[in-house]
C-alpha atoms as a PDB file:
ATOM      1  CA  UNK A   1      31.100 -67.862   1.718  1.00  0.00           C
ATOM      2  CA  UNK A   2      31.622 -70.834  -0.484  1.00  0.00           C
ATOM      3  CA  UNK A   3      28.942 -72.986   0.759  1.00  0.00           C
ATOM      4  CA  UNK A   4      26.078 -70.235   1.379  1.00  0.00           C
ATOM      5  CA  UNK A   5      26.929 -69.871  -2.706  1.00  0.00           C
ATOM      6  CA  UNK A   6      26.272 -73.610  -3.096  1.00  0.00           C
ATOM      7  CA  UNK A   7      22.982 -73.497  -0.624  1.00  0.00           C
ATOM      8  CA  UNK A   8      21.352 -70.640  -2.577  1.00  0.00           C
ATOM      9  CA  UNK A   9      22.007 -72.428  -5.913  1.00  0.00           C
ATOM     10  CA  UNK A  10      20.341 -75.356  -4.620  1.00  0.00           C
ATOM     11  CA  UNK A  11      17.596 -73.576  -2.885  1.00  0.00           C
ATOM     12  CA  UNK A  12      17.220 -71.318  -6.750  1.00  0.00           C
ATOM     13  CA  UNK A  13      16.893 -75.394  -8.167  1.00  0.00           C
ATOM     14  CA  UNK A  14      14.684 -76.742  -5.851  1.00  0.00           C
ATOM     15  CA  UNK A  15      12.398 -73.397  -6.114  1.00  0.00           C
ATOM     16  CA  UNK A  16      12.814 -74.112 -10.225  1.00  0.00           C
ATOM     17  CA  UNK A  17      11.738 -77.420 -10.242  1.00  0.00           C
ATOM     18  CA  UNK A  18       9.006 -77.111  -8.100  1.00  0.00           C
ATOM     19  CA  UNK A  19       7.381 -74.190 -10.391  1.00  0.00           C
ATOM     20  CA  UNK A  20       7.876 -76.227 -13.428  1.00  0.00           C
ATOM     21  CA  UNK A  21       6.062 -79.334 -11.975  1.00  0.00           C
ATOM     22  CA  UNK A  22       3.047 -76.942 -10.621  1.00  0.00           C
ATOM     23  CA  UNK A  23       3.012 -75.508 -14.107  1.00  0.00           C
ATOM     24  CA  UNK A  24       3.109 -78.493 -15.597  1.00  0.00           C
ATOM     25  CA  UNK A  25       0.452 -80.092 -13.371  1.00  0.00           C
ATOM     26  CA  UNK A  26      -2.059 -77.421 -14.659  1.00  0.00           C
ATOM     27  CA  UNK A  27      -2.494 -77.955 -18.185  1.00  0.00           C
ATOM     28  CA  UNK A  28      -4.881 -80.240 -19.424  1.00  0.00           C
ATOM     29  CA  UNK A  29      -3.906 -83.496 -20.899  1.00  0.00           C
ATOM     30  CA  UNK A  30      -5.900 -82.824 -24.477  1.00  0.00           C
ATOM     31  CA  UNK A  31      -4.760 -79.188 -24.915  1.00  0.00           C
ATOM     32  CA  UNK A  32      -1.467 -81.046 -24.759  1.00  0.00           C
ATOM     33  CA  UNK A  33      -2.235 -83.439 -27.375  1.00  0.00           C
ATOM     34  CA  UNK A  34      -4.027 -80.757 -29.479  1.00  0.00           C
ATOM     35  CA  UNK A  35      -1.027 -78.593 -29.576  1.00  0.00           C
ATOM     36  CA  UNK A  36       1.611 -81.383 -30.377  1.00  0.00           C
ATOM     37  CA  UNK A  37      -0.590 -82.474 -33.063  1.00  0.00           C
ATOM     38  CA  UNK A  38      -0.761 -79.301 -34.557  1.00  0.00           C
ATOM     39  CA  UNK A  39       2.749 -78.916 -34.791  1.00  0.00           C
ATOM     40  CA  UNK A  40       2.689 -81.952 -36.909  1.00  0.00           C
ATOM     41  CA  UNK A  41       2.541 -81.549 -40.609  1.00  0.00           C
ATOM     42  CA  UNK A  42      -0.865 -82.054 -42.266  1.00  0.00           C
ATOM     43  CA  UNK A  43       0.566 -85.029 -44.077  1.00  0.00           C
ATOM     44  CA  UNK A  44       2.094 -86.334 -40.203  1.00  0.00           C
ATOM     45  CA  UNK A  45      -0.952 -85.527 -38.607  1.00  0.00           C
ATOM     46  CA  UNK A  46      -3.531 -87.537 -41.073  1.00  0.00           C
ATOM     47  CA  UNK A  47      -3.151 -90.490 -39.464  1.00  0.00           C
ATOM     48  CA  UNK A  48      -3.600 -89.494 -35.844  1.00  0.00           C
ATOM     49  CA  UNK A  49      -6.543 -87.429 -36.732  1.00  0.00           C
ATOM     50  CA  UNK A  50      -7.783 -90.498 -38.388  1.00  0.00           C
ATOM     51  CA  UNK A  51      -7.743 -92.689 -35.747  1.00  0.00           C
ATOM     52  CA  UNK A  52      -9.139 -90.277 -33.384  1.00  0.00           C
ATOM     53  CA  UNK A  53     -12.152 -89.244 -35.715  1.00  0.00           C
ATOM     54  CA  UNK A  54     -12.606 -93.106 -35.933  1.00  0.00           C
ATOM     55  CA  UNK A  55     -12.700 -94.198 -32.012  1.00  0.00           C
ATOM     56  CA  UNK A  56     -15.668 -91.035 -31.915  1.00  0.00           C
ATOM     57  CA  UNK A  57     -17.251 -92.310 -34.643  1.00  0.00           C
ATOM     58  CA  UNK A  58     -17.125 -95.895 -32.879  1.00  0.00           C
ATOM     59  CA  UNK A  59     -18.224 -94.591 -29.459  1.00  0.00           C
ATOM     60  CA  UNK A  60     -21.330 -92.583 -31.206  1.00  0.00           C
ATOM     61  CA  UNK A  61     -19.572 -89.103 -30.212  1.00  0.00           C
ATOM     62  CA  UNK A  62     -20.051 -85.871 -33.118  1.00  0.00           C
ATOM     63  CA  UNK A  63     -16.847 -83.646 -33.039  1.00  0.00           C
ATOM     64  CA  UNK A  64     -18.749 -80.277 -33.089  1.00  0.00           C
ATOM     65  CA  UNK A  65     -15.246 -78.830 -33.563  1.00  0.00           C
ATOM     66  CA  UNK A  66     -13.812 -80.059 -36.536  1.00  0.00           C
ATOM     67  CA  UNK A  67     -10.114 -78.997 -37.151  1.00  0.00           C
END
């Protein structure tokens, strides 16, 4: 009894970390960025959104969506 307890926790782990690494694999890279930058303070986030206004402005990109 003991060790089918111990198999289904470890099956219930294995089945947890896979999910969280498929859900994790989905999301895109700059909706992750966006969305730790916004939970910046303005004052924290300045200088980030500095720098990335700046390598667009040196590549020749326009940010049509300016936060």
């Amino acid at each position: 009894m003991l060790i089918a307890i111990i198999v289904a926790i470890v099956v219930v782990l294995v089945l947890v970390i896979v999910v969280a690494r498929v859900v994790r694999g989905r999301q895109d890279p700059v909706d992750s960025f966006r969305r730790q930058i916004d939970a910046l303070s303005p004052e924290a986030r300045r200088p980030t959104i500095d720098q990335v206004r700046d390598a667009a402005e040196d590549s020749g990109e326009t940010d049509a969506d300016d936060s």
